[in-house]
C-alpha atoms as a PDB file:
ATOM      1  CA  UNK A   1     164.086  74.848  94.304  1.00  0.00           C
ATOM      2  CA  UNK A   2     167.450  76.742  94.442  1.00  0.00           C
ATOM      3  CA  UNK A   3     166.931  80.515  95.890  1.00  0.00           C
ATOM      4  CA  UNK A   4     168.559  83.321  94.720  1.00  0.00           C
ATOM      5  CA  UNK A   5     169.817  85.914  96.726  1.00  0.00           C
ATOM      6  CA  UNK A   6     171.514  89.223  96.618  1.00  0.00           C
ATOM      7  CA  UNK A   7     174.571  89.827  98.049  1.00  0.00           C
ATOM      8  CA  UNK A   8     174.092  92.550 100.109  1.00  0.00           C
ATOM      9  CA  UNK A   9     177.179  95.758  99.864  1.00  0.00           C
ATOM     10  CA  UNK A  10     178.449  96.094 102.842  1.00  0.00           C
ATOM     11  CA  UNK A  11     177.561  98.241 105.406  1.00  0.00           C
ATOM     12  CA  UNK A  12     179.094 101.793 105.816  1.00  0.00           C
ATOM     13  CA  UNK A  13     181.691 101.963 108.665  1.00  0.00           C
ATOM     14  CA  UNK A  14     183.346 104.496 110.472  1.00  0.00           C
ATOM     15  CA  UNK A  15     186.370 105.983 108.230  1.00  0.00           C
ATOM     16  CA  UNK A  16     189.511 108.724 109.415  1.00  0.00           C
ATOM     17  CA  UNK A  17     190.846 110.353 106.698  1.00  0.00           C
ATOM     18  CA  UNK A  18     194.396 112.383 107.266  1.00  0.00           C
ATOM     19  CA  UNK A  19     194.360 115.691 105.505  1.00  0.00           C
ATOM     20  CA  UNK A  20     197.509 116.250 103.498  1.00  0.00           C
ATOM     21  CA  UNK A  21     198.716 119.904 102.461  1.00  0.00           C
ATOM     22  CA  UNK A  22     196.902 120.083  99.133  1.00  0.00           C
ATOM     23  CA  UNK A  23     193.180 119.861 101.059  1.00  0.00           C
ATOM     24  CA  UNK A  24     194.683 122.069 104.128  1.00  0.00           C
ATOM     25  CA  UNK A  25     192.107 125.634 103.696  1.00  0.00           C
ATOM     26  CA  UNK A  26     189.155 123.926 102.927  1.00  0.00           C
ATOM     27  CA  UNK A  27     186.266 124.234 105.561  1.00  0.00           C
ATOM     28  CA  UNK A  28     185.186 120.882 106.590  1.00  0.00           C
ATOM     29  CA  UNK A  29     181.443 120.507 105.172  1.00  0.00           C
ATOM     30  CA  UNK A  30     183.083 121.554 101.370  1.00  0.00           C
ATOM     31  CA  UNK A  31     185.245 119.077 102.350  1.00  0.00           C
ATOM     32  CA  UNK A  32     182.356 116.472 103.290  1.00  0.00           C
ATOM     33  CA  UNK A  33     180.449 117.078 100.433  1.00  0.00           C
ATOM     34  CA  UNK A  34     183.235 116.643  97.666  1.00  0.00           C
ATOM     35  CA  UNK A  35     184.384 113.455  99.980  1.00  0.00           C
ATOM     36  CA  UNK A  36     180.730 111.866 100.556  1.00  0.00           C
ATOM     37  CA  UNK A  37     179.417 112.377  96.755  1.00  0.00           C
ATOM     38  CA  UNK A  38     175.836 111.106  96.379  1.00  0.00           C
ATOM     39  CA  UNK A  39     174.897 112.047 100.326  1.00  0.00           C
ATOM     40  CA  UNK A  40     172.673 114.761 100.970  1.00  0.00           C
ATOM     41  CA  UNK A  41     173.953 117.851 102.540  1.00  0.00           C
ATOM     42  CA  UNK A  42     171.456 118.143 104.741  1.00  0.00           C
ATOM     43  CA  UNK A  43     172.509 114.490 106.162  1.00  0.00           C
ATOM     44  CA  UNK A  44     176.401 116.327 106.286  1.00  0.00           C
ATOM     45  CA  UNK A  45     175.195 119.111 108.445  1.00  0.00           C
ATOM     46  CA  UNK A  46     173.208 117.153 110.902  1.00  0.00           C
ATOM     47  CA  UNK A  47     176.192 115.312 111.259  1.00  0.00           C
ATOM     48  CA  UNK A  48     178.237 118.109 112.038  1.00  0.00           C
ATOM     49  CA  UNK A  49     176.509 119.596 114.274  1.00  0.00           C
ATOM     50  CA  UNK A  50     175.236 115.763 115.899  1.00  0.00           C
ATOM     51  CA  UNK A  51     179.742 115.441 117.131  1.00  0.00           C
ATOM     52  CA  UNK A  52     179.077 112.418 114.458  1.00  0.00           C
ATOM     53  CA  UNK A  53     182.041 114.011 112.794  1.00  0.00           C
ATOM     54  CA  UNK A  54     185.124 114.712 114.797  1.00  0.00           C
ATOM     55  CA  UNK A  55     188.466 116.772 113.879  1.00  0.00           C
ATOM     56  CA  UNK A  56     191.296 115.047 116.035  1.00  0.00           C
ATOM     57  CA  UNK A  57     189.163 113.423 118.364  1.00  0.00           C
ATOM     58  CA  UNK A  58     187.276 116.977 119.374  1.00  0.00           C
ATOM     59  CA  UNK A  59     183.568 118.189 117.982  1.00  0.00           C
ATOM     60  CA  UNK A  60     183.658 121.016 115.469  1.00  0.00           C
ATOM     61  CA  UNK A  61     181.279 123.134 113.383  1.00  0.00           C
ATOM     62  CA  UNK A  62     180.546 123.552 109.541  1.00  0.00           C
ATOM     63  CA  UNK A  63     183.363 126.232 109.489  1.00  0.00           C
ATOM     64  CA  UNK A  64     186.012 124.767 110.297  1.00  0.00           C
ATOM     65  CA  UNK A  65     189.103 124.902 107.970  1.00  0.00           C
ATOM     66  CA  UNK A  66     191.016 121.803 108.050  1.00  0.00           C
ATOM     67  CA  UNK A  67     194.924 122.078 108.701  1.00  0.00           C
ATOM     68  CA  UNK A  68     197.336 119.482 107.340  1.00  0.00           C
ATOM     69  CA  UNK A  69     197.711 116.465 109.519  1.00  0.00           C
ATOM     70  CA  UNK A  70     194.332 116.115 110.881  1.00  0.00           C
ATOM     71  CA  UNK A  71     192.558 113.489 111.259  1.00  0.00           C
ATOM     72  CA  UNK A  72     189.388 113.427 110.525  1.00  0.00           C
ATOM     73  CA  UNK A  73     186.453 111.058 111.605  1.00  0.00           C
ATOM     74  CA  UNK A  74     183.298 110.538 109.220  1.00  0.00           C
ATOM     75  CA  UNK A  75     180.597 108.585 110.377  1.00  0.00           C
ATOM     76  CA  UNK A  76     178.969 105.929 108.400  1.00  0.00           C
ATOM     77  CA  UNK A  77     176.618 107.105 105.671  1.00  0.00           C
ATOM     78  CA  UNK A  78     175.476 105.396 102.598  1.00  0.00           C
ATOM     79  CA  UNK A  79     177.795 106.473  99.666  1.00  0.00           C
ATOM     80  CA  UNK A  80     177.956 105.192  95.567  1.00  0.00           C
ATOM     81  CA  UNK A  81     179.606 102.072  95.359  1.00  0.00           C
ATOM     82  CA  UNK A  82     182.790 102.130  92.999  1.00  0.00           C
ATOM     83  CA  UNK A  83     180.703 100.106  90.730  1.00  0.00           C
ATOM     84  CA  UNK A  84     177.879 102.524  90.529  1.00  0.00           C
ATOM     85  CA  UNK A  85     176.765 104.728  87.425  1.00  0.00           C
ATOM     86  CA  UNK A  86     178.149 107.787  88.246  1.00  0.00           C
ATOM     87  CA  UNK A  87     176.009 111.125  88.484  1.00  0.00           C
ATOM     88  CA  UNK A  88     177.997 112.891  86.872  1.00  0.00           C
ATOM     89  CA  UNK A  89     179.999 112.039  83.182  1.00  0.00           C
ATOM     90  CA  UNK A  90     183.289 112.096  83.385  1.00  0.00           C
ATOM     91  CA  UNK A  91     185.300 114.617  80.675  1.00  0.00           C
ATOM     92  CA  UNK A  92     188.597 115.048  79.704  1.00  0.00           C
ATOM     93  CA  UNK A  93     189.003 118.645  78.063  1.00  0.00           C
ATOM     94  CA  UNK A  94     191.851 119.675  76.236  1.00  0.00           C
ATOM     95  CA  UNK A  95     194.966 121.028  78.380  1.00  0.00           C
ATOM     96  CA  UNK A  96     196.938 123.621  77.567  1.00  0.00           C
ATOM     97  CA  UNK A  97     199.094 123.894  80.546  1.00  0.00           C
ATOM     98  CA  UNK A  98     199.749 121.651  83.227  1.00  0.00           C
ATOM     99  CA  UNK A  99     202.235 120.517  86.380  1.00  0.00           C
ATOM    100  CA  UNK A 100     201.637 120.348  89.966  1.00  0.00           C
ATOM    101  CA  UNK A 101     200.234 123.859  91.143  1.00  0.00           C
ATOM    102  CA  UNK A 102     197.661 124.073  87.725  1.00  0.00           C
ATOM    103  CA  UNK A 103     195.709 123.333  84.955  1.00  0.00           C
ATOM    104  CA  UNK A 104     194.694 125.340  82.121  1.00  0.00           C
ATOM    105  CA  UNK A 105     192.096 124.038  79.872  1.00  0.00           C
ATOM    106  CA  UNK A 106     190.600 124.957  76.352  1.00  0.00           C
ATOM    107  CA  UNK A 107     186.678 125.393  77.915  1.00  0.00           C
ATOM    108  CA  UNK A 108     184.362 124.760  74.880  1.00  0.00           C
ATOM    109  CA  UNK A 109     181.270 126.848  73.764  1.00  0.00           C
ATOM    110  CA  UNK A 110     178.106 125.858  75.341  1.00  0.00           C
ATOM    111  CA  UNK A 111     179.422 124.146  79.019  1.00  0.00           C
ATOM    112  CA  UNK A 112     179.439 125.257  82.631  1.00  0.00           C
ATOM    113  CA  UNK A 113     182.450 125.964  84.480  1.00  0.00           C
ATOM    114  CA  UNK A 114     180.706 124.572  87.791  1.00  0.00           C
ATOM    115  CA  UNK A 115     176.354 123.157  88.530  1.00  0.00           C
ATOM    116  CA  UNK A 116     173.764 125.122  89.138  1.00  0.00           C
ATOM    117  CA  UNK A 117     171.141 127.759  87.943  1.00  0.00           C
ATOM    118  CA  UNK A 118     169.369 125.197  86.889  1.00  0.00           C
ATOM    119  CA  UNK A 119     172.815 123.080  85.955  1.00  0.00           C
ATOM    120  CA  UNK A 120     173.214 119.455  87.193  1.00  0.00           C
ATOM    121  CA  UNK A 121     177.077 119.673  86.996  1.00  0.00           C
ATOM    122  CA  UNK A 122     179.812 121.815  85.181  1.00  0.00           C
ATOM    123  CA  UNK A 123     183.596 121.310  84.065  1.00  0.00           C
ATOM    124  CA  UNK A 124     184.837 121.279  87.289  1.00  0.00           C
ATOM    125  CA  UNK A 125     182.525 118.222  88.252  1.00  0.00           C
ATOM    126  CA  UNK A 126     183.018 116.419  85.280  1.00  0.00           C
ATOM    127  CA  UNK A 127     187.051 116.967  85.352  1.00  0.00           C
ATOM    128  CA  UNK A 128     186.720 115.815  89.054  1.00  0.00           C
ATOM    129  CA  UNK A 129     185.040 112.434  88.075  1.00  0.00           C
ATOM    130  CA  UNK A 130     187.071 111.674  85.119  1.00  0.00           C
ATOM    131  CA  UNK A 131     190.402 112.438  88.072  1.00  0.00           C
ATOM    132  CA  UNK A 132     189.093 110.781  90.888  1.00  0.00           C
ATOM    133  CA  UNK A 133     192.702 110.613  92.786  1.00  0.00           C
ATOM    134  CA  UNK A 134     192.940 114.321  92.344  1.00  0.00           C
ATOM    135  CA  UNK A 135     193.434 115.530  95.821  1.00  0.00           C
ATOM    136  CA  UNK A 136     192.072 119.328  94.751  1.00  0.00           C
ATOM    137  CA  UNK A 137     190.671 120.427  91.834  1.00  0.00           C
ATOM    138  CA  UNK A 138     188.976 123.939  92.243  1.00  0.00           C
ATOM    139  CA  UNK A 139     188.741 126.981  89.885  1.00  0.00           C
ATOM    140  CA  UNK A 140     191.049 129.440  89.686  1.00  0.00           C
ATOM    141  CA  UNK A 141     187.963 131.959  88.089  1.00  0.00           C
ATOM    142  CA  UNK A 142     184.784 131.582  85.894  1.00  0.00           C
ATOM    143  CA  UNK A 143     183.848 131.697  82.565  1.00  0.00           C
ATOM    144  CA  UNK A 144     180.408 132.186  80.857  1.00  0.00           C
ATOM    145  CA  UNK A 145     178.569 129.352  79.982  1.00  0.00           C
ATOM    146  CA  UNK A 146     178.816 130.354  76.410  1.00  0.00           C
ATOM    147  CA  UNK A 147     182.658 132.044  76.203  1.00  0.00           C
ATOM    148  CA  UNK A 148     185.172 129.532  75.201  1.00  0.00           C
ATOM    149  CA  UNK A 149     188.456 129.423  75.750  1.00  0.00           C
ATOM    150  CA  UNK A 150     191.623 129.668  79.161  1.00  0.00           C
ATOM    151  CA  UNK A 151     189.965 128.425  82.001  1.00  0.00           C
ATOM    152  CA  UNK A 152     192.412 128.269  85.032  1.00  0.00           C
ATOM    153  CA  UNK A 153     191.631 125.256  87.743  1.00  0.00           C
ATOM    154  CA  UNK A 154     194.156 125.319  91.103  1.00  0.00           C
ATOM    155  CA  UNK A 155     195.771 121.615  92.372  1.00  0.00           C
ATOM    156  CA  UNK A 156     197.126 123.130  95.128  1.00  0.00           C
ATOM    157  CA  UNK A 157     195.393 125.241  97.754  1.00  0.00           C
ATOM    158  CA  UNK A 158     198.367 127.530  97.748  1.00  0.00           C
ATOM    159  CA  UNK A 159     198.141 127.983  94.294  1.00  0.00           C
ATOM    160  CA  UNK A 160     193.749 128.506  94.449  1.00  0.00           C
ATOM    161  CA  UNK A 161     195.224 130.945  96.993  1.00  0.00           C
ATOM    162  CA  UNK A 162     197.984 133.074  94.938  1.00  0.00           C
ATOM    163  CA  UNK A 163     196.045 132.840  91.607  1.00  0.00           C
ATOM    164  CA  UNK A 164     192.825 134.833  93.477  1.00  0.00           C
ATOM    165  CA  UNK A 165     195.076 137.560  94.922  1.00  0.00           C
ATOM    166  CA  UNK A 166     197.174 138.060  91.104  1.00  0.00           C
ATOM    167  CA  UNK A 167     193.855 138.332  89.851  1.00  0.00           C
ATOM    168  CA  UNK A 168     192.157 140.584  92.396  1.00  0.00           C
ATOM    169  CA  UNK A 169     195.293 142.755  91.871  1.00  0.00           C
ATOM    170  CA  UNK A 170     194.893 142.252  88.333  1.00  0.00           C
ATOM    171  CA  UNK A 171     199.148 141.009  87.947  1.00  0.00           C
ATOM    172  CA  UNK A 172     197.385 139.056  85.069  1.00  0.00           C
ATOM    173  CA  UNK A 173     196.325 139.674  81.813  1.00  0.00           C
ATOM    174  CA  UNK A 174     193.059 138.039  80.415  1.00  0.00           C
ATOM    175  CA  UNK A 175     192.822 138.638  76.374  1.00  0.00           C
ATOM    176  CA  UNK A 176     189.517 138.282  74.752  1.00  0.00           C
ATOM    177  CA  UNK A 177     188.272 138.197  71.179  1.00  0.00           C
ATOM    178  CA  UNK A 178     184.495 139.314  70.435  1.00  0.00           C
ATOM    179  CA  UNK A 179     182.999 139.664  66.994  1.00  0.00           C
ATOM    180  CA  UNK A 180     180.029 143.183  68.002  1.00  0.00           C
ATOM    181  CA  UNK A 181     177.614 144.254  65.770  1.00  0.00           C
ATOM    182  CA  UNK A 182     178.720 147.798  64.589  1.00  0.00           C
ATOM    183  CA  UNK A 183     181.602 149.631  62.967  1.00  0.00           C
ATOM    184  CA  UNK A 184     184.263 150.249  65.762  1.00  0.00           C
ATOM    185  CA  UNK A 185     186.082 153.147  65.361  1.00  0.00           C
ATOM    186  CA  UNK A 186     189.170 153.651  68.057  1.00  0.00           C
ATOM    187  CA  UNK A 187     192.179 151.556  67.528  1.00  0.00           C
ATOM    188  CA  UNK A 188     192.504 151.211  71.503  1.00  0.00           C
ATOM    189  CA  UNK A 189     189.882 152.737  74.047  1.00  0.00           C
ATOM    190  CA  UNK A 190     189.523 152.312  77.823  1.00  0.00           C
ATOM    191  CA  UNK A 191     185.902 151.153  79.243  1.00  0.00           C
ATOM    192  CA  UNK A 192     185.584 152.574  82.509  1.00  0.00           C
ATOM    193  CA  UNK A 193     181.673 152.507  83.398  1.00  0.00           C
ATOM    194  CA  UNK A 194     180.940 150.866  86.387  1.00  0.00           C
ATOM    195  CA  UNK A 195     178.581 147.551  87.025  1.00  0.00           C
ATOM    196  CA  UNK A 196     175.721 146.743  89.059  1.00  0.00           C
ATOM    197  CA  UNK A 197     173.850 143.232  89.239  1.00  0.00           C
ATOM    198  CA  UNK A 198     169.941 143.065  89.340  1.00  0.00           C
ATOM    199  CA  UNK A 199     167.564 140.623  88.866  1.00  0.00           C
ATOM    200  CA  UNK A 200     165.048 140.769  86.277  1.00  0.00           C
ATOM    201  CA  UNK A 201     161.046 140.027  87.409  1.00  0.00           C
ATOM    202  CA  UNK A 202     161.300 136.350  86.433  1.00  0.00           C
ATOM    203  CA  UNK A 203     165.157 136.383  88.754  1.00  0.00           C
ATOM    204  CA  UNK A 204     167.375 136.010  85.679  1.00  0.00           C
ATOM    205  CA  UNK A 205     170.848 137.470  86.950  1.00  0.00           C
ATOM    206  CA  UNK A 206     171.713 140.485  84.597  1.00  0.00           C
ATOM    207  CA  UNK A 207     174.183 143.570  84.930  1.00  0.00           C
ATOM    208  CA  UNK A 208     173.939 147.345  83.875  1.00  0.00           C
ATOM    209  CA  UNK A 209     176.187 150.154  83.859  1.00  0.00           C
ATOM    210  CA  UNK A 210     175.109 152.470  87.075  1.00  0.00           C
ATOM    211  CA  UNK A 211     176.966 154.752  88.487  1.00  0.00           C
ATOM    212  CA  UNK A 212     175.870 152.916  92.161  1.00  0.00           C
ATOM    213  CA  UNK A 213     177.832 149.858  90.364  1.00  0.00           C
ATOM    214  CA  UNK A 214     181.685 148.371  91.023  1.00  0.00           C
ATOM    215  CA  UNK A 215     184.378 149.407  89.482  1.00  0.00           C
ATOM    216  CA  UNK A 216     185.372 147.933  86.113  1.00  0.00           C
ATOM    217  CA  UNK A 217     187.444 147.930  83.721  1.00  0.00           C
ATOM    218  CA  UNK A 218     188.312 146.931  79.703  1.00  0.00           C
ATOM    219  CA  UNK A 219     190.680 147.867  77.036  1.00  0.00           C
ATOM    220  CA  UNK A 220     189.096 147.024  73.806  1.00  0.00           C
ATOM    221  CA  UNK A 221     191.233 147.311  70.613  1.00  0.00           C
ATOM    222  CA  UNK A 222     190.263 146.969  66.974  1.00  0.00           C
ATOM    223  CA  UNK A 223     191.350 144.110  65.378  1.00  0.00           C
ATOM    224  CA  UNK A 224     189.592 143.751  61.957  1.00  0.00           C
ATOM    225  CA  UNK A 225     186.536 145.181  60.244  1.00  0.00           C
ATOM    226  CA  UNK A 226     183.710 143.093  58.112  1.00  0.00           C
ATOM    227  CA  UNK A 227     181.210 145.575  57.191  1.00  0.00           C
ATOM    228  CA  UNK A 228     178.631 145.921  59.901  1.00  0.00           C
ATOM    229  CA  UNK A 229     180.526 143.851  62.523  1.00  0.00           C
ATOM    230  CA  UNK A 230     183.900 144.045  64.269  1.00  0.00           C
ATOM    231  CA  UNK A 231     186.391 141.339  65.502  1.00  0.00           C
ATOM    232  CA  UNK A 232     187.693 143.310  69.027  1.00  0.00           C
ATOM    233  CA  UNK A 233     189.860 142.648  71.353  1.00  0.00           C
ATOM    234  CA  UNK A 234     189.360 142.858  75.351  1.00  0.00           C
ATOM    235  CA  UNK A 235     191.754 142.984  77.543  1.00  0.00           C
ATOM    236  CA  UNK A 236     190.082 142.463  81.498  1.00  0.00           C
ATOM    237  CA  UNK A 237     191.375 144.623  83.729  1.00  0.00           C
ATOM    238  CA  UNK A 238     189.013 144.079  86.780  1.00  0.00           C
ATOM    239  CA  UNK A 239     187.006 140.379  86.467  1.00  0.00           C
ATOM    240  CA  UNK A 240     183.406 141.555  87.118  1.00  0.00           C
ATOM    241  CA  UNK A 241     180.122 139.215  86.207  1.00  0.00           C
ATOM    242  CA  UNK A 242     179.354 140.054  81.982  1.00  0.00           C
ATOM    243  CA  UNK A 243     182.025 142.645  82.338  1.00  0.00           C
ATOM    244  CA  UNK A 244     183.089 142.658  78.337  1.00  0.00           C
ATOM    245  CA  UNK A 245     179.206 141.999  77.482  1.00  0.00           C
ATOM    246  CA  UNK A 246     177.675 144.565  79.048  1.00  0.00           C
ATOM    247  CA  UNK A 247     180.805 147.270  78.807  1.00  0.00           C
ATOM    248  CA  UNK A 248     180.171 146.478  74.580  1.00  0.00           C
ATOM    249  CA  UNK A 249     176.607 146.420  74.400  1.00  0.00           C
ATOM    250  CA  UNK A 250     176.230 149.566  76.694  1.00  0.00           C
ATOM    251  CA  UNK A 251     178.515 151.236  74.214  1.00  0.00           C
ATOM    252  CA  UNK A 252     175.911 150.526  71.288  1.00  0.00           C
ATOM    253  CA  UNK A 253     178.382 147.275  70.282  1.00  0.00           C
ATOM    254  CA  UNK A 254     176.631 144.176  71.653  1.00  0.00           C
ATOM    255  CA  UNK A 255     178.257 140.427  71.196  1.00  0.00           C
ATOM    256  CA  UNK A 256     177.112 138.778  68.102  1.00  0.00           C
ATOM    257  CA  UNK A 257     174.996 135.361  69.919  1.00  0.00           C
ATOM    258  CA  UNK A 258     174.686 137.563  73.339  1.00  0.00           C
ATOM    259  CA  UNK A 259     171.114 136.115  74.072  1.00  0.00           C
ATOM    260  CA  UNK A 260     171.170 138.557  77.357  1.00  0.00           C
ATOM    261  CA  UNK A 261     172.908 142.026  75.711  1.00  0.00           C
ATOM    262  CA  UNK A 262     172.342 141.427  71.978  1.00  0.00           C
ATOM    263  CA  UNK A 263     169.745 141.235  68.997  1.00  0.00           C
ATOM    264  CA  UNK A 264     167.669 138.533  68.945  1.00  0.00           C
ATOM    265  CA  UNK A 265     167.517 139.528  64.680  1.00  0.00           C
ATOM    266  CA  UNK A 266     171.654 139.288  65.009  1.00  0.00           C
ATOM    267  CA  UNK A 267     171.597 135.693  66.460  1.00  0.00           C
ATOM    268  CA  UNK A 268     168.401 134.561  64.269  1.00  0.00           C
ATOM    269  CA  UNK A 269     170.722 135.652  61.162  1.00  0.00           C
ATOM    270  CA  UNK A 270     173.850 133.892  62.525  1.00  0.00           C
ATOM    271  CA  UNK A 271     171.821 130.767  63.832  1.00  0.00           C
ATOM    272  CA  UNK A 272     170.812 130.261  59.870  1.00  0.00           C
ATOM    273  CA  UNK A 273     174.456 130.721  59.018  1.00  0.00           C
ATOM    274  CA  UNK A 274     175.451 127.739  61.588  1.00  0.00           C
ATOM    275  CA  UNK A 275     176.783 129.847  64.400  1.00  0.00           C
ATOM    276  CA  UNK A 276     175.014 128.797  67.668  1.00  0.00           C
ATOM    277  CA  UNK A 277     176.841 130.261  70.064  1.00  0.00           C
ATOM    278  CA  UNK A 278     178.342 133.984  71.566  1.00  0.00           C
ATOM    279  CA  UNK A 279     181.208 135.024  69.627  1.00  0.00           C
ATOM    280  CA  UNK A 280     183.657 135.604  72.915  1.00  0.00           C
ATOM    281  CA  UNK A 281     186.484 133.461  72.966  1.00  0.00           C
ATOM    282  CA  UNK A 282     189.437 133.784  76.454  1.00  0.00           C
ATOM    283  CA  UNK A 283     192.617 133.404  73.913  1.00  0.00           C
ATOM    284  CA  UNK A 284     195.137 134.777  75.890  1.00  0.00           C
ATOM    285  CA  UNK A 285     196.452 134.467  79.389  1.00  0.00           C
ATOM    286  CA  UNK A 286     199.509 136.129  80.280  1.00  0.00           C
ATOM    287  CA  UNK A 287     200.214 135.515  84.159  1.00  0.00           C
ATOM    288  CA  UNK A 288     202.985 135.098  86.564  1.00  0.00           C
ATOM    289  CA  UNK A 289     203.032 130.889  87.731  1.00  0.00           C
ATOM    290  CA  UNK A 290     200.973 130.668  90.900  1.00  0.00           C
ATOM    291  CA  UNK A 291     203.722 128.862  93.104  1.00  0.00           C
ATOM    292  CA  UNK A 292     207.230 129.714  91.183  1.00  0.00           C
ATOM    293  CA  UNK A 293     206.585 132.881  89.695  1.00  0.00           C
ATOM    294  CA  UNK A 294     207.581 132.002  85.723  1.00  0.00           C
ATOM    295  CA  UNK A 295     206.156 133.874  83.355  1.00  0.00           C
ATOM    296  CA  UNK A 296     203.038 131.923  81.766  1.00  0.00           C
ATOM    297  CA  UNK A 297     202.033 133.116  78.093  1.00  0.00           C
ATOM    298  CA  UNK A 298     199.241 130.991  77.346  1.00  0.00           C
ATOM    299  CA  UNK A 299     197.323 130.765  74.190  1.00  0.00           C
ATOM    300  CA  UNK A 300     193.831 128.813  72.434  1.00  0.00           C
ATOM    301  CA  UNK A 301     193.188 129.959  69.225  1.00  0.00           C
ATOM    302  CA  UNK A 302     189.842 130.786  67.871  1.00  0.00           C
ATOM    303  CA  UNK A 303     187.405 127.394  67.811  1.00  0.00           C
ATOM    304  CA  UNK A 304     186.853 126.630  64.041  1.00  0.00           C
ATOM    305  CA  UNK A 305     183.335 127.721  64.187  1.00  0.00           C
ATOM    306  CA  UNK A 306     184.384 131.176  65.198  1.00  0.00           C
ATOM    307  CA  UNK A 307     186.637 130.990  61.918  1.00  0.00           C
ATOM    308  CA  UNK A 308     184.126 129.933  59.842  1.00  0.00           C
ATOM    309  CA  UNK A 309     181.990 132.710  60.531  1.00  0.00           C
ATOM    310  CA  UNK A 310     185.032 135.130  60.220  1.00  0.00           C
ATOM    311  CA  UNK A 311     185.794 133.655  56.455  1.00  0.00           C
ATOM    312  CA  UNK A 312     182.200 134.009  55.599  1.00  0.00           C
ATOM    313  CA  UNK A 313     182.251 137.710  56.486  1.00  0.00           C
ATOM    314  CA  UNK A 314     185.527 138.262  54.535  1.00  0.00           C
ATOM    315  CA  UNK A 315     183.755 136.595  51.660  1.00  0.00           C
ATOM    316  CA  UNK A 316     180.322 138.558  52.154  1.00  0.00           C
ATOM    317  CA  UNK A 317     181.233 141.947  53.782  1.00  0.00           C
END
């Protein structure tokens, strides 16, 4: 009788890995974990602090920021074989600007920007396994799970870098549409009410305007009427969590689809209509390039189901 075996995959060796200048900044356990997908973090820290992983030849701890032209030495561990199912799905999301600082993407409706919260994985996982010879891919900022639209992802640590402090010092312009429940009546008006983060009794993030809150700031402008709603836009001036959300719903204006700041009657009505979503869309980005300093002028127009629901109310209001 003829056995069958296995073959066996072989076992994990010792590996050095040079860092180049696009992974120089990073601290070396975010570096571990993105390297050693599939190991537990746990098994990453014990090996830091074990001297199993070594910087140059010397012992280092989990805050170490790698500098170009180390070398660094990870010990064996058991990691997913190329031929593996991978955790997470690969996803390829349309571009609207790229080169070799940046990427701009169209984010849909309805998806992550990163995992967790109760998330297995986000765009920037899924953009990192369907580019797996992407040195760095890290975002730039954050979107909403449910806000669609200009979501900015650095290739370059130099460009992560610049990108935080033009948006920190607000050099950029972030242009929003939202579709509020309500007449609005100023042509242009300035939201200055400050934010504060709490957690509700179940944890649930949330944010209210309190005067113990950060500073914050929107420009909303009127951009068309339907009746009992509004199509606004918001221009960001300061990049706080819900910032547009809870500045428009404080005001007596909440999001159409806002399942944290609106109606629950508004989204049951616009659920039966076919919209399942938040009607807040990033279409404009106008920011200086990260590394050169062009001008970028950026745009993603409203996603068809956001049109749909604005020719309905042309039809109906």
């Amino acid at each position: 009788m003829r056995k069958t075996v296995n073959a066996k995959s072989p076992a994990p060796s010792v590996r050095f890995v040079e860092i180049h200048a696009e992974q120089a900044g990073q601290r070396i356990d975010n570096f571990l974990i993105r390297l050693c997908k599939g190991v537990p973090k746990s098994h990453l820290y014990k090996a830091i602090r074990g001297g199993e992983v070594r910087v140059n030849k010397g012992r280092i701890n989990a805050e170490y920021r790698l500098v170009a032209g180390d070398l660094v030495r990870v010990p064996p561990m058991r990691l997913p074989q190329a031929d593996e199912a991978r955790s997470v799905p690969p996803m390829v999301f349309p571009v609207v600007f790229e080169d070799d600082a940046m990427v701009v993407i169209n984010k849909p409706a309805g998806v992550a920007v990163h995992g967790g919260s109760g998330v297995s994985f986000g765009v920037i996982e899924q953009m990192r396994a369907a580019r797996p010879d992407a040195l760095l891919l890290e975002l730039a900022h954050r979107l909403d799970r449910e806000t669609s639209g200009l979501l900015m992802i650095a290739k370059q640590r130099k460009a992560l870098l610049r990108l935080h402090d033009m948006l920190r010092e607000s050099e950029g312009r972030k242009h929003y549409q939202a579709l509020v429940v309500g007449d609005w009546v100023n042509d242009r008006q300035h939201m200055r009410q400050p934010l504060l983060k709490w957690l509700t009794a179940s944890g649930e993030r949330r944010v209210r305007v309190d005067a113990e809150g950060k500073v914050a700031h929107t420009i909303v402008t009127l951009q068309k009427r339907y009746g009992r709603y509004s199509l606004l836009g918001a221009e960001l001036r300061t990049g706080r969590t819900h910032q547009i959300r809870v500045h428009l719903a404080s005001a007596g204006y909440p999001i159409v689809g806002d399942e944290k700041y609106g109606s629950d009657d508004v989204r049951d009505r616009f659920f039966k209509l076919g919209f399942r979503r938040m009607f807040l869309h990033a279409g404009r980005l106008d920011i200086p390039h990260p590394i050169t300093g062009e001008p970028l002028n950026l745009v993603a127009p409203l996603p068809p189901d956001c049109m749909k629901i604005l020719d309905y109310l042309e039809q109906t209001s």
